[in-house]
N, C-alpha and C. Protein backbone atom coordinates (compact mmCIF):
# COMPACT_ATOMS: atom_id res chain seq x y z
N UNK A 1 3.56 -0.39 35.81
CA UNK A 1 3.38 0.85 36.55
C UNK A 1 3.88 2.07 35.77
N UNK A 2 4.50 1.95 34.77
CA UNK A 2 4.78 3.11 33.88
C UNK A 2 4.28 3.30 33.03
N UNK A 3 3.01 2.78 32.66
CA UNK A 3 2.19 2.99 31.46
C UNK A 3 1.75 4.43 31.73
N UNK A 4 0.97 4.94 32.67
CA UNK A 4 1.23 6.45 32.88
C UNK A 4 2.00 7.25 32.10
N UNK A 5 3.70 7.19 31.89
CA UNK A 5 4.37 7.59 31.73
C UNK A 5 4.65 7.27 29.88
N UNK A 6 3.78 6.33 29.59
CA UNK A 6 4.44 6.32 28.22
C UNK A 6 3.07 6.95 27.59
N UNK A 7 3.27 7.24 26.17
CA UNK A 7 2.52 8.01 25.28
C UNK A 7 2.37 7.46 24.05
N UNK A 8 1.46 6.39 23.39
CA UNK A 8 1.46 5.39 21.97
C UNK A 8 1.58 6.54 20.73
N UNK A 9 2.30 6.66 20.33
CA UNK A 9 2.71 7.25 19.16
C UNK A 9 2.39 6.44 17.57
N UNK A 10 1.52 6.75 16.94
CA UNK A 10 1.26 6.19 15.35
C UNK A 10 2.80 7.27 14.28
N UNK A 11 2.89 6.73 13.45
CA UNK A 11 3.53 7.19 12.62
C UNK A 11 2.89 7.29 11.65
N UNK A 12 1.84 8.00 10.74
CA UNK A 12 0.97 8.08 9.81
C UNK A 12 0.29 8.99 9.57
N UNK A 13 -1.21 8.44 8.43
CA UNK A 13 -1.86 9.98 8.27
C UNK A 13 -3.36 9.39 8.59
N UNK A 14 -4.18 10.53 8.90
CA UNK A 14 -5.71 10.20 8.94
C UNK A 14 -6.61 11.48 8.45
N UNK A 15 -7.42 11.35 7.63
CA UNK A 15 -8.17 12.06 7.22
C UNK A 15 -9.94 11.17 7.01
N UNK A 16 -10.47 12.29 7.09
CA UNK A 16 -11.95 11.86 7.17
C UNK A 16 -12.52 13.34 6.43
N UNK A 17 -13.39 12.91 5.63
CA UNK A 17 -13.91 14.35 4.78
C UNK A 17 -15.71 13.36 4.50
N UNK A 18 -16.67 14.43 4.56
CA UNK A 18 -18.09 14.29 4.05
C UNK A 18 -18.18 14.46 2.64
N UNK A 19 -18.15 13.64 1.84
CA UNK A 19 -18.99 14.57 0.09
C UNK A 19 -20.19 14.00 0.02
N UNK A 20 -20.51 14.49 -0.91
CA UNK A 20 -21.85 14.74 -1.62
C UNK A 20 -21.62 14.85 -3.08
N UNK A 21 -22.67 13.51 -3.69
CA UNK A 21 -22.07 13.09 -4.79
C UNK A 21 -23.32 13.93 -5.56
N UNK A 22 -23.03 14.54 -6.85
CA UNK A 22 -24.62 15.20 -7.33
C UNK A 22 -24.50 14.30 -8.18
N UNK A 23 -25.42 13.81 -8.72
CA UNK A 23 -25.91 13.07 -9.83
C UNK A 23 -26.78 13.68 -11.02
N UNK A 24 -26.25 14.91 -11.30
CA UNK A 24 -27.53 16.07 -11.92
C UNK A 24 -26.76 15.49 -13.73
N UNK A 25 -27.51 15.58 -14.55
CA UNK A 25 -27.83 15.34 -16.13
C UNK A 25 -26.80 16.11 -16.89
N UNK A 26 -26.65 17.43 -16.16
CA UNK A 26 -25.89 18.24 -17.30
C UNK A 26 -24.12 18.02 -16.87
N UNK A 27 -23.17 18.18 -17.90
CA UNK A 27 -22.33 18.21 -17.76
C UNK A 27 -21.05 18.86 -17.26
N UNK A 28 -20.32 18.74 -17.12
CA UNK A 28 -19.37 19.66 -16.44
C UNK A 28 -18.83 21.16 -16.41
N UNK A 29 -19.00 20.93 -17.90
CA UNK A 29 -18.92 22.28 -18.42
C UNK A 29 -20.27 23.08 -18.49
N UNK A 30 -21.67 22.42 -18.23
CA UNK A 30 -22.67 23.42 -18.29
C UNK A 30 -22.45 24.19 -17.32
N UNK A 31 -22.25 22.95 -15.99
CA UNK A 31 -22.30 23.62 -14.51
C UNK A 31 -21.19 24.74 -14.67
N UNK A 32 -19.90 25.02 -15.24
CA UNK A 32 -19.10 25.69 -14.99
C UNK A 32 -19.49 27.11 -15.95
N UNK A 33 -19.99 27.16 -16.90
CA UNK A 33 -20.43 28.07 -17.57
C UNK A 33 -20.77 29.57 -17.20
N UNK A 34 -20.90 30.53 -17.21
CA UNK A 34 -21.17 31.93 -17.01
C UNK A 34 -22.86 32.44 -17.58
N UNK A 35 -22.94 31.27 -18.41
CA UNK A 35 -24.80 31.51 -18.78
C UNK A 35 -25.22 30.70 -17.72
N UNK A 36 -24.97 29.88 -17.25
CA UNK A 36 -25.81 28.57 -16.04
C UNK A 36 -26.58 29.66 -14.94
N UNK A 37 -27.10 29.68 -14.58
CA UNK A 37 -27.38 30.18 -13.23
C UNK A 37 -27.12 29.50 -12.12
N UNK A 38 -26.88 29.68 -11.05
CA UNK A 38 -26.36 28.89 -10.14
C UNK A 38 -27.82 28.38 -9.44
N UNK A 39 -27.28 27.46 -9.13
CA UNK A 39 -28.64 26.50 -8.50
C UNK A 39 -28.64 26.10 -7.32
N UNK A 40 -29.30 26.32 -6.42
CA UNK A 40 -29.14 26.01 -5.09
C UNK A 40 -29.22 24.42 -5.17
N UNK A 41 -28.02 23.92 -3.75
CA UNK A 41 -27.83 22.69 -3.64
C UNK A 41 -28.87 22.13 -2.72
N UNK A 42 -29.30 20.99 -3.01
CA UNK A 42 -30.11 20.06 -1.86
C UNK A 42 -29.12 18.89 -1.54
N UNK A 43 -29.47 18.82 -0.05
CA UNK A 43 -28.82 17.66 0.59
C UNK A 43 -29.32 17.07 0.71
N UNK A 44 -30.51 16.44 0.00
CA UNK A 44 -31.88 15.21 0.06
C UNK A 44 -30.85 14.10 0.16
N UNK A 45 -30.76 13.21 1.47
CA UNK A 45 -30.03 11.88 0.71
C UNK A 45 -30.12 11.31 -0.36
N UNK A 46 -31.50 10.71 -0.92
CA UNK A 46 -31.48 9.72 -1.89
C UNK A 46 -31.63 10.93 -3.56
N UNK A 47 -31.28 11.87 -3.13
CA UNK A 47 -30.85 12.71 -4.53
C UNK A 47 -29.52 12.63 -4.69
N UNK A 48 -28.99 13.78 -3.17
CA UNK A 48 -27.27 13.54 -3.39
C UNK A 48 -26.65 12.53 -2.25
N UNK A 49 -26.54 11.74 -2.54
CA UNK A 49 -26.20 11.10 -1.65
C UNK A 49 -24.92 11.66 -0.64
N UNK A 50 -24.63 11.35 0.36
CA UNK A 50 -23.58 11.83 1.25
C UNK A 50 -22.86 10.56 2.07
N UNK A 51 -21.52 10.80 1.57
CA UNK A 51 -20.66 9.64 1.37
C UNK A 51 -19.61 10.05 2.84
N UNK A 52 -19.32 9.46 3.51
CA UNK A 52 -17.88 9.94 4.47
C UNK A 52 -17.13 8.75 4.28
N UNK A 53 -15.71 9.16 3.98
CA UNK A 53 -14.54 8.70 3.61
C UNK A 53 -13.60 8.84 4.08
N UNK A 54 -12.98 8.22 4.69
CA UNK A 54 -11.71 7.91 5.99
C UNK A 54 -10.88 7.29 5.50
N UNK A 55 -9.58 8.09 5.17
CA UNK A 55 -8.08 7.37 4.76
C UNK A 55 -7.35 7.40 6.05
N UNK A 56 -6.85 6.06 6.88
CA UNK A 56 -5.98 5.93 7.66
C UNK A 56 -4.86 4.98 6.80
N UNK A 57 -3.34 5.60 6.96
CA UNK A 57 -1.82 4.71 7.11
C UNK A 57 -1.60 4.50 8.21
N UNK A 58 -0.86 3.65 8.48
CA UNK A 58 0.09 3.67 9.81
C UNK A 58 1.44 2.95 9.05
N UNK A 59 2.45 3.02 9.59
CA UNK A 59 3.58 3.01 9.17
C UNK A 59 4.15 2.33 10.10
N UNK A 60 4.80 0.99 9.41
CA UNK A 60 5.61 -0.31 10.85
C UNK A 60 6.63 0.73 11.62
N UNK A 61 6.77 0.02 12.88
CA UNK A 61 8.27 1.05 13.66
C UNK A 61 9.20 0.09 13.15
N UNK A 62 8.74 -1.23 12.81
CA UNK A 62 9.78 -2.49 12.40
C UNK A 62 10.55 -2.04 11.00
N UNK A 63 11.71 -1.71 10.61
CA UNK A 63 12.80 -1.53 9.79
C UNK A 63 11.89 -0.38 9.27
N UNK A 64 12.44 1.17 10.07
CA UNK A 64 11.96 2.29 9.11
C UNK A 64 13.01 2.80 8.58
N UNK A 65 13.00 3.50 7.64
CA UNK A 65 13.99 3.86 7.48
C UNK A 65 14.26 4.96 5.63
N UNK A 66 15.36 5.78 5.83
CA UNK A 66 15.22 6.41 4.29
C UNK A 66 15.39 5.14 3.14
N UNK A 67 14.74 5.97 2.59
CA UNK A 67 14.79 5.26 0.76
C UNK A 67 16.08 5.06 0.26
N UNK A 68 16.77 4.01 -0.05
CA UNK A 68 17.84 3.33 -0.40
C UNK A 68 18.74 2.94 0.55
N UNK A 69 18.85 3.41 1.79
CA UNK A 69 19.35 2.90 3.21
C UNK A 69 18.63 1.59 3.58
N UNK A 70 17.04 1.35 3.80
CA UNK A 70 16.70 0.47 4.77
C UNK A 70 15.53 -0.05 3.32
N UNK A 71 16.12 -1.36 3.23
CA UNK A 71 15.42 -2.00 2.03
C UNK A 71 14.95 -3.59 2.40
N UNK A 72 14.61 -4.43 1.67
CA UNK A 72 14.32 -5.80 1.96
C UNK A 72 13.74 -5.91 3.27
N UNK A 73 14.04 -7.88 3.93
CA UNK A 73 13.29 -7.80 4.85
C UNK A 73 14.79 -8.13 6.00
N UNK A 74 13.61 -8.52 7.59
CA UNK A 74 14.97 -9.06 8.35
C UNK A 74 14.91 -10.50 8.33
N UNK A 75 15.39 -10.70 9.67
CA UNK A 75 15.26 -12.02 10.27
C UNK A 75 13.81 -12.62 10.61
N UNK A 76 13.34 -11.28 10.71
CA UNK A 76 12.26 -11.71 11.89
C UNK A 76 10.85 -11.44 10.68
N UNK A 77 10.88 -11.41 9.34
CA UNK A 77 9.95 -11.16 8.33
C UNK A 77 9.53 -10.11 8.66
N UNK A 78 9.76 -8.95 8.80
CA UNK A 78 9.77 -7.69 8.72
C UNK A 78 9.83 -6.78 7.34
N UNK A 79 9.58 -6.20 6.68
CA UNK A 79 9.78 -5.30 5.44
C UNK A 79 10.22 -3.91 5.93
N UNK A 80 11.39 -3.31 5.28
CA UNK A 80 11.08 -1.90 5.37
C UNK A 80 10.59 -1.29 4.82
N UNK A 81 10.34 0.20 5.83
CA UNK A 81 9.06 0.78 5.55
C UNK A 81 7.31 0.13 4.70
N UNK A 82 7.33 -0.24 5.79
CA UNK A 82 5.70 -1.23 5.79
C UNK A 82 4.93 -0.32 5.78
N UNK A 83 3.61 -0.19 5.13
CA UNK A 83 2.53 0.49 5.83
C UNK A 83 1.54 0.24 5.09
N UNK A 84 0.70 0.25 5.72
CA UNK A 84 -1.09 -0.10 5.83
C UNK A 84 -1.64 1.00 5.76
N UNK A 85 -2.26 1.04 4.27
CA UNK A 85 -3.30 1.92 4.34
C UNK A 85 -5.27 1.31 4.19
N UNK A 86 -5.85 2.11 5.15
CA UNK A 86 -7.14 1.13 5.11
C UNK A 86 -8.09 2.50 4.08
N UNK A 87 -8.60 2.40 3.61
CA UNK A 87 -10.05 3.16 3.15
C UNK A 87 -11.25 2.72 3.70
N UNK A 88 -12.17 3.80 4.22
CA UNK A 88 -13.53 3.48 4.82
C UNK A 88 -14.43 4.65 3.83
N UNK A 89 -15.69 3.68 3.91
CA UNK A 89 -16.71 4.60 3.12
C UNK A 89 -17.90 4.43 3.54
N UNK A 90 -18.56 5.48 3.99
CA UNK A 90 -19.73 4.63 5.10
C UNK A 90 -20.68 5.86 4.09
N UNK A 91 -21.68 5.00 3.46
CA UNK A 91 -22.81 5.80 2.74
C UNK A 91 -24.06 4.44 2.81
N UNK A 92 -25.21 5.36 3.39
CA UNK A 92 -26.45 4.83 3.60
C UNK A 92 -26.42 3.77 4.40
N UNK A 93 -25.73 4.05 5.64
CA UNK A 93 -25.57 3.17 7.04
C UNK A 93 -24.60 1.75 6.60
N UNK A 94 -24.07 1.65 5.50
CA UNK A 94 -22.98 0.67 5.14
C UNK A 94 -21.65 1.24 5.20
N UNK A 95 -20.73 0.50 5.69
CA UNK A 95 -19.44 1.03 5.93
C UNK A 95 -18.92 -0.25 5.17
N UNK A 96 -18.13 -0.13 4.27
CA UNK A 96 -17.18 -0.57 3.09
C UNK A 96 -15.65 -0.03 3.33
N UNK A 97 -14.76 -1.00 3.64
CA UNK A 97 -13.45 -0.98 3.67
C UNK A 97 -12.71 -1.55 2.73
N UNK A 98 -11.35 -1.13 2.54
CA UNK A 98 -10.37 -1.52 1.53
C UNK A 98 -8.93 -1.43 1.88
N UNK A 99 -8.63 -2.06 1.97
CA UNK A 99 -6.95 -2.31 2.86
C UNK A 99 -5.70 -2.64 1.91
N UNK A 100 -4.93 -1.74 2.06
CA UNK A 100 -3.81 -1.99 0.86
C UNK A 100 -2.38 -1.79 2.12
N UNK A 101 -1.48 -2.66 1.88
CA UNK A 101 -0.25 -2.76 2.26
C UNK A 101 0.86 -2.47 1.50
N UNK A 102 2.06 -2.02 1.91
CA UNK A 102 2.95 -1.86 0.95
C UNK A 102 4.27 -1.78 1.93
N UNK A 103 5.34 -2.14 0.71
CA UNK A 103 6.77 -2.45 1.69
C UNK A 103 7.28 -2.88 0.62
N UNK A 104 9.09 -2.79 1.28
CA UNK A 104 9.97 -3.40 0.26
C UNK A 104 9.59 -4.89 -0.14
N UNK A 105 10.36 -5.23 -1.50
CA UNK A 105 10.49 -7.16 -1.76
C UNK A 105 10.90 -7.29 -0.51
N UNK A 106 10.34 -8.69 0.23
CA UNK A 106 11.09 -9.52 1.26
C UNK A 106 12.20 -10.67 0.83
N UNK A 107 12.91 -9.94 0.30
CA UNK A 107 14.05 -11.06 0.24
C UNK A 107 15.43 -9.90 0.59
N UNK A 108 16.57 -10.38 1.11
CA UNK A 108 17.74 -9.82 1.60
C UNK A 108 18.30 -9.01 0.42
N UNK A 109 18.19 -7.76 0.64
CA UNK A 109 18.53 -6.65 -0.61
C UNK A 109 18.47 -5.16 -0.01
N UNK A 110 19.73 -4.48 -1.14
CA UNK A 110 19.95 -3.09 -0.50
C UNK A 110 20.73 -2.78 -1.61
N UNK A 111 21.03 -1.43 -1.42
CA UNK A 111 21.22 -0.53 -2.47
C UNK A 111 22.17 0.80 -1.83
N UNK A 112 23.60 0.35 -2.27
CA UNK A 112 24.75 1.06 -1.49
C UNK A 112 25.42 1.90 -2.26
N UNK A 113 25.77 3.20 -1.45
CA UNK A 113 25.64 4.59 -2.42
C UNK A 113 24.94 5.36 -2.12
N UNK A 114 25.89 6.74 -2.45
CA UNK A 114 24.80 7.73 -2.36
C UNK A 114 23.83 8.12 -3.70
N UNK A 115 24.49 7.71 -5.01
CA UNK A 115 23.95 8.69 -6.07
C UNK A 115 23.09 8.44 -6.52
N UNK A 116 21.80 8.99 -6.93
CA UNK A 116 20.46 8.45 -7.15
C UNK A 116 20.30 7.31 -7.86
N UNK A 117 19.40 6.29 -7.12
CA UNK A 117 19.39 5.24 -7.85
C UNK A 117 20.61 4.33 -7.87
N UNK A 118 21.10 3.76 -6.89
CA UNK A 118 22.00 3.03 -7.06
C UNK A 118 21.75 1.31 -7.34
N UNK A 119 22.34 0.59 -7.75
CA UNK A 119 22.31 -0.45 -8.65
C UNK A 119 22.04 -1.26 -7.15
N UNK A 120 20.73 -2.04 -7.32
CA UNK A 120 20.60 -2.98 -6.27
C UNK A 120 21.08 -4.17 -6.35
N UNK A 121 21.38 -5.01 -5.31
CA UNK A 121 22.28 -6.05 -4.99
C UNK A 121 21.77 -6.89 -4.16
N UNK A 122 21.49 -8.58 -4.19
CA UNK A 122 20.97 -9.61 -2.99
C UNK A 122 22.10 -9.84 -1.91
N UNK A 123 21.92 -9.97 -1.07
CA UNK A 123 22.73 -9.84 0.19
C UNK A 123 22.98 -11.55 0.75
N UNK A 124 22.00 -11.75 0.50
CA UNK A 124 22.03 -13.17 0.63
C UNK A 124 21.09 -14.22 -0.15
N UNK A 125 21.47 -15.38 -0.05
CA UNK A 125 21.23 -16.68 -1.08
C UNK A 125 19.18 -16.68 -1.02
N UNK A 126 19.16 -17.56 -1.82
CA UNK A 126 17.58 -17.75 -1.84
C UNK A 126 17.45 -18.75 -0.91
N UNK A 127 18.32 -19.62 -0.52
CA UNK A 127 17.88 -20.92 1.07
C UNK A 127 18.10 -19.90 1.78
N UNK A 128 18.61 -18.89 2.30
CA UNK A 128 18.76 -18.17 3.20
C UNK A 128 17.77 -17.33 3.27
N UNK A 129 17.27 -16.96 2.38
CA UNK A 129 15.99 -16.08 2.04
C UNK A 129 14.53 -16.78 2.65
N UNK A 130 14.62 -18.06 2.15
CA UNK A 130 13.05 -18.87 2.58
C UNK A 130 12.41 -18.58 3.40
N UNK A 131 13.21 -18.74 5.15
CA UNK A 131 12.38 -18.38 6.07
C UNK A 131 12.16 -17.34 6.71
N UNK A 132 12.72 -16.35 5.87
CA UNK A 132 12.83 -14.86 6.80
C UNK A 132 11.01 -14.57 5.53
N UNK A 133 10.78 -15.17 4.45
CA UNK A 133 9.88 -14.62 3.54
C UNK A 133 8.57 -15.36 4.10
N UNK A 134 8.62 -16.71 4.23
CA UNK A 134 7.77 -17.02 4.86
C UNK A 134 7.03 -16.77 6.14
N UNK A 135 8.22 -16.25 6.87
CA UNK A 135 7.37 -15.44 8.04
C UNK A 135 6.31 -14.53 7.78
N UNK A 136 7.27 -13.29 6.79
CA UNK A 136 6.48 -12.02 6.16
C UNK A 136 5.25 -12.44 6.18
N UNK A 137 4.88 -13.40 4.92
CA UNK A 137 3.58 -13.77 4.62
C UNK A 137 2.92 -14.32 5.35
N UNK A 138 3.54 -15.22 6.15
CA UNK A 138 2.57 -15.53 6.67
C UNK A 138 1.94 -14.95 8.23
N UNK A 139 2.73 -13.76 8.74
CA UNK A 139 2.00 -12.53 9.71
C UNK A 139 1.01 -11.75 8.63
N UNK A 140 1.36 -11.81 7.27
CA UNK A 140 0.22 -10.89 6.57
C UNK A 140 -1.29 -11.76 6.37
N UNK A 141 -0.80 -13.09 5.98
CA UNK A 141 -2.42 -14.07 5.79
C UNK A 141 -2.82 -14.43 7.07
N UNK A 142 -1.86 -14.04 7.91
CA UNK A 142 -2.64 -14.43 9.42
C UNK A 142 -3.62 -13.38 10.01
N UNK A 143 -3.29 -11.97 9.12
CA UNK A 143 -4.33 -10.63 9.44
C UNK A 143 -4.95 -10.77 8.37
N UNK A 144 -4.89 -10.84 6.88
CA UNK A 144 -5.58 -10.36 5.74
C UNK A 144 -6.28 -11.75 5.38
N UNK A 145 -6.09 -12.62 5.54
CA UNK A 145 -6.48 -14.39 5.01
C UNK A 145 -5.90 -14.46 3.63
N UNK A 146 -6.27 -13.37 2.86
CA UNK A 146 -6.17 -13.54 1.36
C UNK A 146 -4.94 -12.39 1.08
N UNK A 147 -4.04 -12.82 0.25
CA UNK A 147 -3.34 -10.94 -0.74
C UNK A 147 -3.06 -11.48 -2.23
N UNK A 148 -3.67 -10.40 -2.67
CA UNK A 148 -2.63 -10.18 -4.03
C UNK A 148 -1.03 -9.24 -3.67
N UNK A 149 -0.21 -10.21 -4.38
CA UNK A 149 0.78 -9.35 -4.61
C UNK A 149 0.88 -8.45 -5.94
N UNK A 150 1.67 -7.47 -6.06
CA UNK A 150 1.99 -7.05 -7.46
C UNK A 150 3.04 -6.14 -7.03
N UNK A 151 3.86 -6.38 -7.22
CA UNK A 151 5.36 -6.76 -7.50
C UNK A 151 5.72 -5.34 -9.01
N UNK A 152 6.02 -4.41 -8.39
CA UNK A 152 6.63 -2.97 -9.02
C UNK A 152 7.68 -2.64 -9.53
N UNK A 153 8.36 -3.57 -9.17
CA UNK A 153 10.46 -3.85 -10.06
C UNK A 153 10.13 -3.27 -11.51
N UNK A 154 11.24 -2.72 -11.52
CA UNK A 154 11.19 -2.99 -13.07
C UNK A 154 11.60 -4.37 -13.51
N UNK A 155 11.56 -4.80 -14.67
CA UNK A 155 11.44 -6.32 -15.03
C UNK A 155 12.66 -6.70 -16.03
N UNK A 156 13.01 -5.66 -16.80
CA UNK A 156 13.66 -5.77 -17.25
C UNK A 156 14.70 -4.71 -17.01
N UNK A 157 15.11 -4.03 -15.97
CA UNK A 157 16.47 -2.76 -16.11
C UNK A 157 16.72 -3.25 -15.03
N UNK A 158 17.76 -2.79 -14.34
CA UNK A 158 18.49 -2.88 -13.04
C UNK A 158 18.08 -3.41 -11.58
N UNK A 159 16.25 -3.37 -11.91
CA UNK A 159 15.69 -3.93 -10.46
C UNK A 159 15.71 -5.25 -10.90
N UNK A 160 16.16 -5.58 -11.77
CA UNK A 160 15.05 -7.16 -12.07
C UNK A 160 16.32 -8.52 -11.41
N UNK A 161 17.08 -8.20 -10.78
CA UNK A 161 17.17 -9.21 -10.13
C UNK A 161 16.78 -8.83 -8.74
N UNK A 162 15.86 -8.27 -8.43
CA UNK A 162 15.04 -8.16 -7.21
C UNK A 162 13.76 -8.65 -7.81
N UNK A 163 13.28 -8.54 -8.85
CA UNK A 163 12.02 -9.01 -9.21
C UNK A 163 12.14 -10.56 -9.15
N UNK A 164 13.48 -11.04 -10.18
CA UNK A 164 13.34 -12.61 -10.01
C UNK A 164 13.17 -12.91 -8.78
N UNK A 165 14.34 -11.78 -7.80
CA UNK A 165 14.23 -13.47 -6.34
C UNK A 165 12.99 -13.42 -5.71
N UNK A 166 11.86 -11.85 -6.15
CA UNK A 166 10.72 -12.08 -5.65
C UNK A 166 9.94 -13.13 -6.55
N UNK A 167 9.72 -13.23 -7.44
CA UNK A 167 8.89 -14.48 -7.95
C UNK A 167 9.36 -15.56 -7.58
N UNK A 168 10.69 -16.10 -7.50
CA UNK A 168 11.55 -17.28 -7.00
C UNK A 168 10.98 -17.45 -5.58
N UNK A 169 10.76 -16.78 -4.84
CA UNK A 169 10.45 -17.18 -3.68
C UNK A 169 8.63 -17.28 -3.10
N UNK A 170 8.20 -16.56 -4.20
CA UNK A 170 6.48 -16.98 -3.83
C UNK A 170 6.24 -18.35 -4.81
N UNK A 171 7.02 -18.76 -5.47
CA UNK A 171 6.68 -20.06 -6.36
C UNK A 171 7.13 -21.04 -5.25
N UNK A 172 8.45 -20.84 -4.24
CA UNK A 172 9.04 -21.79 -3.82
C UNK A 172 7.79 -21.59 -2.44
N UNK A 173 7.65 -20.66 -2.20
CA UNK A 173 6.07 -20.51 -0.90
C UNK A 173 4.70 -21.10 -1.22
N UNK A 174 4.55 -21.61 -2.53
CA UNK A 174 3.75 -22.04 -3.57
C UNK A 174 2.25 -22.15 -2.39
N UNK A 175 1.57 -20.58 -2.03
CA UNK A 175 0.62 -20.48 -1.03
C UNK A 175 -0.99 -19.90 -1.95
N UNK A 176 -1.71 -20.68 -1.85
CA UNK A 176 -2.92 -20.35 -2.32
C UNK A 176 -4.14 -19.26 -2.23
N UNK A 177 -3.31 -18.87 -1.18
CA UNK A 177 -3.67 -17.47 -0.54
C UNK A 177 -3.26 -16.06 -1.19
N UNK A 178 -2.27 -16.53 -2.09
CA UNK A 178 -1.46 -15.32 -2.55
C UNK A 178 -1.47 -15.33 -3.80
N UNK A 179 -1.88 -14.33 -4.60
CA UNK A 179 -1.85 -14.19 -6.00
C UNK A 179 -1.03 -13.62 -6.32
N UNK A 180 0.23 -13.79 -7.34
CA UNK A 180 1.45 -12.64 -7.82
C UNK A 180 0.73 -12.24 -9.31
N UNK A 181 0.94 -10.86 -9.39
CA UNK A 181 0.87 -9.80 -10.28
C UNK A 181 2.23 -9.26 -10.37
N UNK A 182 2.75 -9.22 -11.99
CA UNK A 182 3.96 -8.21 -11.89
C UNK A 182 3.07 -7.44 -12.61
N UNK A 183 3.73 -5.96 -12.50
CA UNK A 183 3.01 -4.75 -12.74
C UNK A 183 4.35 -3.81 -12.92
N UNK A 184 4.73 -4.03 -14.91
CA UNK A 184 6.45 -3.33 -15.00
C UNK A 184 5.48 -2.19 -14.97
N UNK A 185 5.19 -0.79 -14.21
CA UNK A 185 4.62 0.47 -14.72
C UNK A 185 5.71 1.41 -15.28
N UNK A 186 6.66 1.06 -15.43
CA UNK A 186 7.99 1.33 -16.31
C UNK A 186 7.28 1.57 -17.66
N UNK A 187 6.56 0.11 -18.33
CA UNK A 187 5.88 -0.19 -19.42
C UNK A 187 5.09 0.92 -19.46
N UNK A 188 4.74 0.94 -19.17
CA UNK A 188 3.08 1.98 -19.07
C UNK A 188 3.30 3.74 -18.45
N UNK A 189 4.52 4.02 -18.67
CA UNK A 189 4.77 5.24 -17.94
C UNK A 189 4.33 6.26 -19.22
């Protein structure tokens, strides 16, 4: 009887925008040029096609929290700050989606201190870890069927014993559903 009274609140973003892709011969710089003449646009579909593109997040209410305060997972396979972002692209009556998730490692970890970047620390053991990780995953393959992971630690500086206990624990989950990627972009910065 109080549903009346309550109000569903998202925590996230949504945007939806129309383009129009030109596919015209000359290059970027012709079009931008001061000799070009400007050319009136056609909206012929099968010339320019017209694409609509919808970015929705939503953001878990389950462990939110600031950056270096609310890290790892809980009891209940939870991650902080979770969120789902979907992409939609609906061109020539096909709608094409793409779903990306993101959240802390699920294993028991935090990072105490105020001063930027403080040295992270496991909170608890890897048997203690098992079933709070296995939950995680498996509420995610119970919505997605399939994930790649890829795993953002650095690999070798100060995160990387958050990286091991994340590989330690998808080897010990040893799930066919799940692909691990490490991805040091440390390397590649």
């Amino acid at each position: 009887e109080v549903d009346f009274w309550i109000i569903p609140i998202i925590q996230g973003f949504v945007q939806i925008e129309e383009l129009v892709v030109n596919y015209s011969d000359s290059s970027d710089d012709d079009k931008s040029s001061p000799e070009t003449p400007p050319q009136e646009s056609s909206c012929v579909d099968d010339i320019h096609p017209t694409f609509v593109v919808a970015l929705i997040s939503r953001r878990s209410r389950h462990r939110a929290g600031m950056r270096y305060k609310r890290r790892g997972v809980d009891k209940n396979g939870n991650v902080a700050n979770y969120v789902e972002t979907e992409q939609l692209i609906h061109v020539h009556n096909h709608t094409l989606s793409y779903i990306q998730t993101r959240g802390s490692v699920p294993v028991f970890w935090s990072q105490v201190g105020y001063r930027y970047n403080p040295r992270p620390r496991l909170d608890k053991s890897e048997n203690e870890t098992v079933s709070c990780f296995r939950a995680h995953f498996e509420e995610q393959l119970k919505h997605y069927k399939k994930q790649v992971i890829i795993n953002l630690v650095d690999q070798t500086g100060r995160e990387k014993i958050i990286g091991d206990a994340y590989l330690k624990q998808v080897l010990l989950y040893n799930n066919a559903n799940l692909t691990y990627v490490s991805f040091d972009f440390h390397e590649h910065w």
